[in-house]
N, C-alpha and C. Protein backbone atom coordinates (compact mmCIF):
# COMPACT_ATOMS: atom_id res chain seq x y z
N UNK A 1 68.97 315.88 6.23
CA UNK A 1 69.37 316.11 7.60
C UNK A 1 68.27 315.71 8.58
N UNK A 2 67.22 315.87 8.35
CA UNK A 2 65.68 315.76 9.11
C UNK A 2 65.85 313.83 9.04
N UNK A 3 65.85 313.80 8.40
CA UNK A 3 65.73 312.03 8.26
C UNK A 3 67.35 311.33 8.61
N UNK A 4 68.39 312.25 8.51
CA UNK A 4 69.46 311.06 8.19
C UNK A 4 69.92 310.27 7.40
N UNK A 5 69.34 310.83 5.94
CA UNK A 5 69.61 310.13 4.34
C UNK A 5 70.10 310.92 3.41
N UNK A 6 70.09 310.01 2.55
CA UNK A 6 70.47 310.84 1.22
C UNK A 6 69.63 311.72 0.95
N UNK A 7 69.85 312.65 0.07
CA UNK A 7 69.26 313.79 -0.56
C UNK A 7 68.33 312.66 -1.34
N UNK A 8 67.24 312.56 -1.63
CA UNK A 8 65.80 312.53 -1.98
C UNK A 8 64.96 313.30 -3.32
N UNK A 9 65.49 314.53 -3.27
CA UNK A 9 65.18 315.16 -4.49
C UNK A 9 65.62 316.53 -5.15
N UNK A 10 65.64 316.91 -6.07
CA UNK A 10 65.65 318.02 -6.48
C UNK A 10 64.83 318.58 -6.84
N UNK A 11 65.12 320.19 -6.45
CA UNK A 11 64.11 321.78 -6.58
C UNK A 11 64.68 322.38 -7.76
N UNK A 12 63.68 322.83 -8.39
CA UNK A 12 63.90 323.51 -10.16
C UNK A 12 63.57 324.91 -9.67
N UNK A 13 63.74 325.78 -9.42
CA UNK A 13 63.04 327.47 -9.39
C UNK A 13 62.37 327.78 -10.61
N UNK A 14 60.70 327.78 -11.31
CA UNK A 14 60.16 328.43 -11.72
C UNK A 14 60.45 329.55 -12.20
N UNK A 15 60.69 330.65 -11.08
CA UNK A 15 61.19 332.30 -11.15
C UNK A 15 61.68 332.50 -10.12
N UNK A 16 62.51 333.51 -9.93
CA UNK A 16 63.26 334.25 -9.05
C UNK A 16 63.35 333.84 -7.79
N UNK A 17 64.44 333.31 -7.09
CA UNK A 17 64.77 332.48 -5.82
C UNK A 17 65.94 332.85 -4.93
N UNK A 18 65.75 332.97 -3.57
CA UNK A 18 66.47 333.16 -2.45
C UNK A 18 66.98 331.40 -2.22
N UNK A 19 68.51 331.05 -2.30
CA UNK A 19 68.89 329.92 -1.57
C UNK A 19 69.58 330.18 -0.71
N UNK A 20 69.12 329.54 0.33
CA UNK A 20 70.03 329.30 2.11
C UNK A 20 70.65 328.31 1.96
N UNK A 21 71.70 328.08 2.73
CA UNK A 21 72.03 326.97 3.12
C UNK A 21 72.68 326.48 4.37
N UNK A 22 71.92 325.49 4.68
CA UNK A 22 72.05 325.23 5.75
C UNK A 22 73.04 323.53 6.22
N UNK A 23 74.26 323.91 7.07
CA UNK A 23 75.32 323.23 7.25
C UNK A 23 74.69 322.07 8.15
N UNK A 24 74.92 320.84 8.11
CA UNK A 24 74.72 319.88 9.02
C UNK A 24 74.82 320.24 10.89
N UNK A 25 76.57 320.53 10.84
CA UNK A 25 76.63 321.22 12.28
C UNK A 25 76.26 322.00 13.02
N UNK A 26 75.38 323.02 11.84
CA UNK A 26 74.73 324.33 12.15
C UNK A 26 73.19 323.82 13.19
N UNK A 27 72.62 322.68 12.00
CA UNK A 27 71.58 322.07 12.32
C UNK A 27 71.47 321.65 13.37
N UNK A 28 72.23 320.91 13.85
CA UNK A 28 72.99 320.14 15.00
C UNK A 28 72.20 321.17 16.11
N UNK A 29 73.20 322.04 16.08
CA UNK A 29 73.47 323.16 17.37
C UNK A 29 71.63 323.81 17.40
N UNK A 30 71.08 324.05 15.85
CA UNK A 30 69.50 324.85 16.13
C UNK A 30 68.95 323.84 17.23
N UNK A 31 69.19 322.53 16.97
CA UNK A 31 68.21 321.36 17.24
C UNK A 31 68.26 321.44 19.00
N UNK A 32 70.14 321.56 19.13
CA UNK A 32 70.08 321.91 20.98
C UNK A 32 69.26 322.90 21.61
N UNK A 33 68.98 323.81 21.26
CA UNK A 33 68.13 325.45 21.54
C UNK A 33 66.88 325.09 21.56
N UNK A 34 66.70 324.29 20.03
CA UNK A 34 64.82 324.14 19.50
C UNK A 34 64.85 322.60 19.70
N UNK A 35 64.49 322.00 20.61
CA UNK A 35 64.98 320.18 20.75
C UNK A 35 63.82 319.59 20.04
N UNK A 36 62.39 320.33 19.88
CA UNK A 36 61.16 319.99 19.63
C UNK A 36 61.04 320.19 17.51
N UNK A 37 61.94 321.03 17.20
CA UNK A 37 61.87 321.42 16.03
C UNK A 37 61.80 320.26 15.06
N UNK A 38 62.66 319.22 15.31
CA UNK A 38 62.94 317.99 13.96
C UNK A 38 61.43 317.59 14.03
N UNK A 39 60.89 317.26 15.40
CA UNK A 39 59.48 316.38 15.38
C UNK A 39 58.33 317.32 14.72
N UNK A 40 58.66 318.43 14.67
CA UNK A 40 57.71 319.72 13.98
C UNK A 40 58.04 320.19 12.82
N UNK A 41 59.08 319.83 12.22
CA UNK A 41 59.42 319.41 10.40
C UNK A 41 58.98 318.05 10.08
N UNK A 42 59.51 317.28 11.04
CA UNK A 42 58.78 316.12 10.19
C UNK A 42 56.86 315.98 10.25
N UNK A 43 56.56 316.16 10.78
CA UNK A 43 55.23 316.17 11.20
C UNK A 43 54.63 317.41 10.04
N UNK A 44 55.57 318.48 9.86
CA UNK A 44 54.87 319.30 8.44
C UNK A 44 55.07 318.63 7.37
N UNK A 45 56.40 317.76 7.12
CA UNK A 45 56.69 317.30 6.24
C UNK A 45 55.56 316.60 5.50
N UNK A 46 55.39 315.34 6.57
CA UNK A 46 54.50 314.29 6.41
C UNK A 46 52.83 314.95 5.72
N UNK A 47 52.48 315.54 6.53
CA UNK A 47 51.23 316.79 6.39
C UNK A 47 51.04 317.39 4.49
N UNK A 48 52.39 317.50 3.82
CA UNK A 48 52.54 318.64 2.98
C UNK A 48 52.08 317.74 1.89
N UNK A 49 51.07 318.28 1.26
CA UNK A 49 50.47 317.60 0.01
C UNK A 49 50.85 318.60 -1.20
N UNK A 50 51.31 318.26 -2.12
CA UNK A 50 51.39 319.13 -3.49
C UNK A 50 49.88 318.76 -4.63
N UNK A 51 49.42 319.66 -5.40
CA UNK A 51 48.87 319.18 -6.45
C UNK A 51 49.01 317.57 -7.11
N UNK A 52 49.82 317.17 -7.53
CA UNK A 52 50.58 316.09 -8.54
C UNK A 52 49.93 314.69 -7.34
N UNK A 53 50.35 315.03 -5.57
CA UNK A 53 49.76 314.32 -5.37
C UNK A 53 48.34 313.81 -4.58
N UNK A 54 48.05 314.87 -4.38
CA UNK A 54 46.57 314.96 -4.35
C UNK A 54 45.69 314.23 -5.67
N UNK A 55 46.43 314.90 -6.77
CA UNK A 55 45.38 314.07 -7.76
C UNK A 55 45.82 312.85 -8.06
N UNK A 56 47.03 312.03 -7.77
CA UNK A 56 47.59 310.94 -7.26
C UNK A 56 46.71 310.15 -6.43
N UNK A 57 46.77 310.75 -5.34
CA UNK A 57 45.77 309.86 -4.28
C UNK A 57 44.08 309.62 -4.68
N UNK A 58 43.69 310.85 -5.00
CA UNK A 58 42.45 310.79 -5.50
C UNK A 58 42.11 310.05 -6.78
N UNK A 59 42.69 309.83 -7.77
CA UNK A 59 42.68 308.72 -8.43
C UNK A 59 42.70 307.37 -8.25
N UNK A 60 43.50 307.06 -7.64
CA UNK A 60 43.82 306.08 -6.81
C UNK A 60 42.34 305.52 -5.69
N UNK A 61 42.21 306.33 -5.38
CA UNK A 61 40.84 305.88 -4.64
C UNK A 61 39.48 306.26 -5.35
N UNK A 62 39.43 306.50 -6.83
CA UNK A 62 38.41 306.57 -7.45
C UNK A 62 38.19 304.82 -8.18
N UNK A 63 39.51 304.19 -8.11
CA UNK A 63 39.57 303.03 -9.04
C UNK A 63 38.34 301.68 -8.19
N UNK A 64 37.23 301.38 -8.78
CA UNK A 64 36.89 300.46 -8.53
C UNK A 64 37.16 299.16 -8.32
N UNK A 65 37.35 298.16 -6.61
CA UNK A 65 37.94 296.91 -6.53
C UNK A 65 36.86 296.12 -6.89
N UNK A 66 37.31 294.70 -6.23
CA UNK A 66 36.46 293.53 -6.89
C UNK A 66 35.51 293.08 -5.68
């Protein structure tokens, strides 16, 4: 919904989980109230580093060029 695409990925729950869900139209209408909100998800989005890729990146810039 934030982007305007397909679904991207799937979430596995570890342990014990609360799911919401949240309707496109619903979204719609938060976005009229909160107009600033999409640019302040995407901007966390972008921001959000997990483990997997942190040590991703950091590998990646350990590799010696020529």
């Amino acid at each position: 919904m934030i982007y305007g695409c397909k679904r991207t990925a799937t979430v596995t729950s570890m342990k014990y989980s609360t799911l919401a869900i949240l309707k496109k139209e619903h979204y719609k209408e938060i976005l009229i109230e909160f107009p600033d909100l999409q640019n302040q998800l995407k901007k966390s989005i972008y921001q959000y580093k997990d483990r997997m890729k942190r040590f991703i990146i950091n590998s990646i810039l350990k590799i010696e060029y020529f």
